[in-house]
Protein backbone atom coordinates (compact mmCIF):
# COMPACT_ATOMS: atom_id res chain seq x y z
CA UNK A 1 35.59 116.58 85.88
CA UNK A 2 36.97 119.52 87.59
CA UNK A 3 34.55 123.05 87.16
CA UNK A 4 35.29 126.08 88.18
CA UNK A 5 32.42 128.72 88.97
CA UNK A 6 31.75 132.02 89.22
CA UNK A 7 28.73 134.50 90.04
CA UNK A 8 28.11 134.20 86.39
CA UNK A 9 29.90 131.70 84.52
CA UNK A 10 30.69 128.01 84.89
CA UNK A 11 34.45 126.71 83.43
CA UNK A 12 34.48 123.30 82.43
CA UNK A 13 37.07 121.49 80.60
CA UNK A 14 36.56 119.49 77.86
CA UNK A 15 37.93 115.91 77.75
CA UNK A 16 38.94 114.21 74.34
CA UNK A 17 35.65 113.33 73.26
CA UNK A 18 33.80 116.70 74.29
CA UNK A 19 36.69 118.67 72.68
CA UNK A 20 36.32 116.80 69.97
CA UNK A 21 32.35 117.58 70.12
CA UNK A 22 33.30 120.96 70.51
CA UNK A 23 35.63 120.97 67.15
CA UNK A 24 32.92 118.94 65.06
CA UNK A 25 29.34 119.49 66.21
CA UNK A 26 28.69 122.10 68.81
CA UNK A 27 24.97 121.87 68.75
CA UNK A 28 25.71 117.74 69.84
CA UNK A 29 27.94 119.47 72.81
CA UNK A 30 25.26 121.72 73.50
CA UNK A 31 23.15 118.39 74.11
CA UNK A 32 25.64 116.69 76.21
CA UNK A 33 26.04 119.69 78.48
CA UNK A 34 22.26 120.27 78.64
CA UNK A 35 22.55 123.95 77.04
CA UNK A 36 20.47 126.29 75.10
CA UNK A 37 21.23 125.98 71.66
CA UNK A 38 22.79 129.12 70.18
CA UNK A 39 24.35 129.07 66.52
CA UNK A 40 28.14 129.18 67.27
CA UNK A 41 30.82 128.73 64.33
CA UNK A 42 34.32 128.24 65.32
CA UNK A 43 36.49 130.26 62.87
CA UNK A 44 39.44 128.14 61.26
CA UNK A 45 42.06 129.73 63.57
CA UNK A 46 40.31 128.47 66.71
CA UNK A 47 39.47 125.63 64.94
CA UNK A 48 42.87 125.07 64.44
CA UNK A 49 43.92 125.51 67.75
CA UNK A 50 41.32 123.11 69.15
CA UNK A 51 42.43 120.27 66.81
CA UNK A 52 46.57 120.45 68.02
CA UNK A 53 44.56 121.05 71.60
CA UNK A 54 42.90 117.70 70.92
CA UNK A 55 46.07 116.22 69.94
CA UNK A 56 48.00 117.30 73.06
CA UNK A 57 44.46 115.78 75.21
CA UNK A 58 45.29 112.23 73.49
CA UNK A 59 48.68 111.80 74.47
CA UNK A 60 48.09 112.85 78.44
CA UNK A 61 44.77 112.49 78.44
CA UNK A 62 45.05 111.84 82.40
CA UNK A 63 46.25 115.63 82.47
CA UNK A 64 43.57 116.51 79.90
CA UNK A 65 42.64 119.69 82.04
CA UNK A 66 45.94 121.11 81.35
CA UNK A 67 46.21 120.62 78.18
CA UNK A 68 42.71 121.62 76.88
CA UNK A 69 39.75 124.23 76.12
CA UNK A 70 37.83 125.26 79.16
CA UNK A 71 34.15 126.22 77.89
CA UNK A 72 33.13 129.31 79.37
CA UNK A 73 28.92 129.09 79.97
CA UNK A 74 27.15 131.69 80.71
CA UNK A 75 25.18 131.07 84.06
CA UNK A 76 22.34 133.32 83.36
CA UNK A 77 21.87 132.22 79.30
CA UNK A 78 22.80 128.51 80.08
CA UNK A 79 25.11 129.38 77.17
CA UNK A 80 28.69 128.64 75.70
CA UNK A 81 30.07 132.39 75.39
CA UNK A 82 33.86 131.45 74.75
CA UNK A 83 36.27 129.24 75.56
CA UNK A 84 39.80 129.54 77.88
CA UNK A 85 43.08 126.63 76.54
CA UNK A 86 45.82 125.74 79.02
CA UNK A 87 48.35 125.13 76.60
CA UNK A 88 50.25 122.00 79.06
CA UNK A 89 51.83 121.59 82.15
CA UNK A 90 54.31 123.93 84.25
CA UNK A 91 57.24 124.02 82.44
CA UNK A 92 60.28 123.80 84.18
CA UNK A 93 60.09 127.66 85.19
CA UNK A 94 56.98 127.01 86.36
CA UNK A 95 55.32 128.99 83.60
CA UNK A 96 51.76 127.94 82.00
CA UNK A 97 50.72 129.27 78.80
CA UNK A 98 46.89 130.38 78.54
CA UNK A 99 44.81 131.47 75.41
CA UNK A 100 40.83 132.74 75.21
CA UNK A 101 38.21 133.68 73.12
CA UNK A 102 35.30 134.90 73.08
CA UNK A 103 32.49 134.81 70.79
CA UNK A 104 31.62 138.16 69.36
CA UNK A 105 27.79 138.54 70.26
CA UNK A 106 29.42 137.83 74.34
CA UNK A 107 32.29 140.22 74.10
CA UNK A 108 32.87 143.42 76.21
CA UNK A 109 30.29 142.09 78.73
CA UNK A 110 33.07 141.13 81.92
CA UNK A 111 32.85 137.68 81.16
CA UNK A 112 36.79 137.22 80.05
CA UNK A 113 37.77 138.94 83.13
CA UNK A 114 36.10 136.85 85.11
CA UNK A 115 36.95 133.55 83.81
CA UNK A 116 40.80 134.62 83.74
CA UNK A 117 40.70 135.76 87.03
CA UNK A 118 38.76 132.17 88.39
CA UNK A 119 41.07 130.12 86.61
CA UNK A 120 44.47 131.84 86.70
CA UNK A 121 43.62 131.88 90.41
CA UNK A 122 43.11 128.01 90.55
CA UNK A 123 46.24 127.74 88.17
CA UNK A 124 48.52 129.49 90.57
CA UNK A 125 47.31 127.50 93.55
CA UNK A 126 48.65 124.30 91.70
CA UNK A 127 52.14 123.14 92.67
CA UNK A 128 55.16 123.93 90.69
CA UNK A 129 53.05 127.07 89.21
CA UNK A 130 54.45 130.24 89.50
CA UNK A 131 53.67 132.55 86.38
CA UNK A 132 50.50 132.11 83.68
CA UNK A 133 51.53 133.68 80.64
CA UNK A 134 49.32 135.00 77.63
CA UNK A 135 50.02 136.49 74.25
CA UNK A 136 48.21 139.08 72.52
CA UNK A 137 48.50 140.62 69.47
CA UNK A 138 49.17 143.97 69.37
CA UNK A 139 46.20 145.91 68.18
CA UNK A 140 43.74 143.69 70.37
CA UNK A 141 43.49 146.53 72.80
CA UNK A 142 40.34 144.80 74.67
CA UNK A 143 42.65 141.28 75.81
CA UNK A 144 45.01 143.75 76.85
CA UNK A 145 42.43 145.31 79.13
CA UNK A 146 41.03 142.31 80.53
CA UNK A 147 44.93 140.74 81.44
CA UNK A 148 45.47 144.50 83.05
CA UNK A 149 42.09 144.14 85.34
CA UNK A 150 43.53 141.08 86.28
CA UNK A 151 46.88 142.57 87.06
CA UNK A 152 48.65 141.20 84.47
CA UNK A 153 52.22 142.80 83.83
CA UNK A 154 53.48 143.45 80.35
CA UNK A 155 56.85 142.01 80.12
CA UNK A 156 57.84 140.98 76.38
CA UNK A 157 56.68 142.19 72.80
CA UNK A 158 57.68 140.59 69.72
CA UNK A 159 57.07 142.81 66.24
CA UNK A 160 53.66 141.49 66.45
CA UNK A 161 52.73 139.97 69.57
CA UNK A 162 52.89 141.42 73.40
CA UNK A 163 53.19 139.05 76.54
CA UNK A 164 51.75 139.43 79.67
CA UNK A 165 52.13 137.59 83.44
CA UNK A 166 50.08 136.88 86.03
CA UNK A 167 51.49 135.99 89.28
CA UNK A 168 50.35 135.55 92.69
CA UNK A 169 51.49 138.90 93.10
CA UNK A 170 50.40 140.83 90.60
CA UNK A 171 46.89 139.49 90.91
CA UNK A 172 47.00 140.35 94.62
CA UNK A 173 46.72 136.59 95.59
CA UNK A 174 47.29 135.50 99.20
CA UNK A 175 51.07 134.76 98.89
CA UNK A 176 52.21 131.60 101.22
């Protein structure tokens, strides 16, 4: 299983059966992945999301690490503190689609920042990738200041949604 780390978090994704741990019974996931046990609840929205994750996991489940929920653990708390989706492979513009959480008691703390910055890196370094794209609603001001510390570049609103880029460029990534 690939893992990507940081100074203070550890990105794992989650293969069929741990996503589907994940979904179900975090406190079992919590004993799989030896971690303290905190009381998360997924709301029905990220529920959601996880489930049609778990769906795409099944049916390329040899790719399962671009089509699933990264856990984001806390180093120091040896803690799940949110979680980062690939939402599939590059499509043919070489675009991948990325959406986070974070779970409320963990926010505003640098940890989103960090984990987009670790694994948009690794993204971009993957061939055929050019652009990772996010979405954000429109009133979540703090997503849209994590994508800008990143160097994401707003480039597309919808009534309710806006939609960033991050490049190799605008993240200041050794360009080849």
């Amino acid at each position: 299983m690939k893992e990507l780390d940081t100074e203070r978090v550890r990105i794992v994704p989650l293969d069929a059966e741990s996503l589907r741990l994940f979904i179900d019974d975090i406190c079992k996931l919590q004993d799989v992945f030896h971690l303290e046990k905190s009381e998360l609840l997924l709301d029905e929205e990220i529920k959601d999301a996880m489930k049609y994750r778990l769906s795409k996991v099944l049916i390329d489940s040899s790719n399962y690490y671009w089509h699933t929920n990264w856990l984001i653990i806390s180093k120091e708390l040896n803690s799940i503190i949110g979680g980062i989706m690939l939402k599939g492979l590059p499509d043919e513009n070489g675009e991948v689609i990325i959406g986070y959480f974070t779970f409320p008691c963990y926010q505003g703390k640098g940890y989103m920042t960090e984990t987009i910055k670790i694994l948009a890196s690794w993204i971009l370094d993957q061939p055929l990738v050019k652009r990772v794209i996010a979405d954000t609603e429109k009133e979540n001001k703090a997503s849209h200041k994590v994508l800008e510390k990143n160097g994401a570049r707003l480039y597309k609103e919808t009534e309710d949604l806006y939609f960033w880029e991050l490049s190799k460029k605008t993240m200041n990534l050794h360009i080849e």
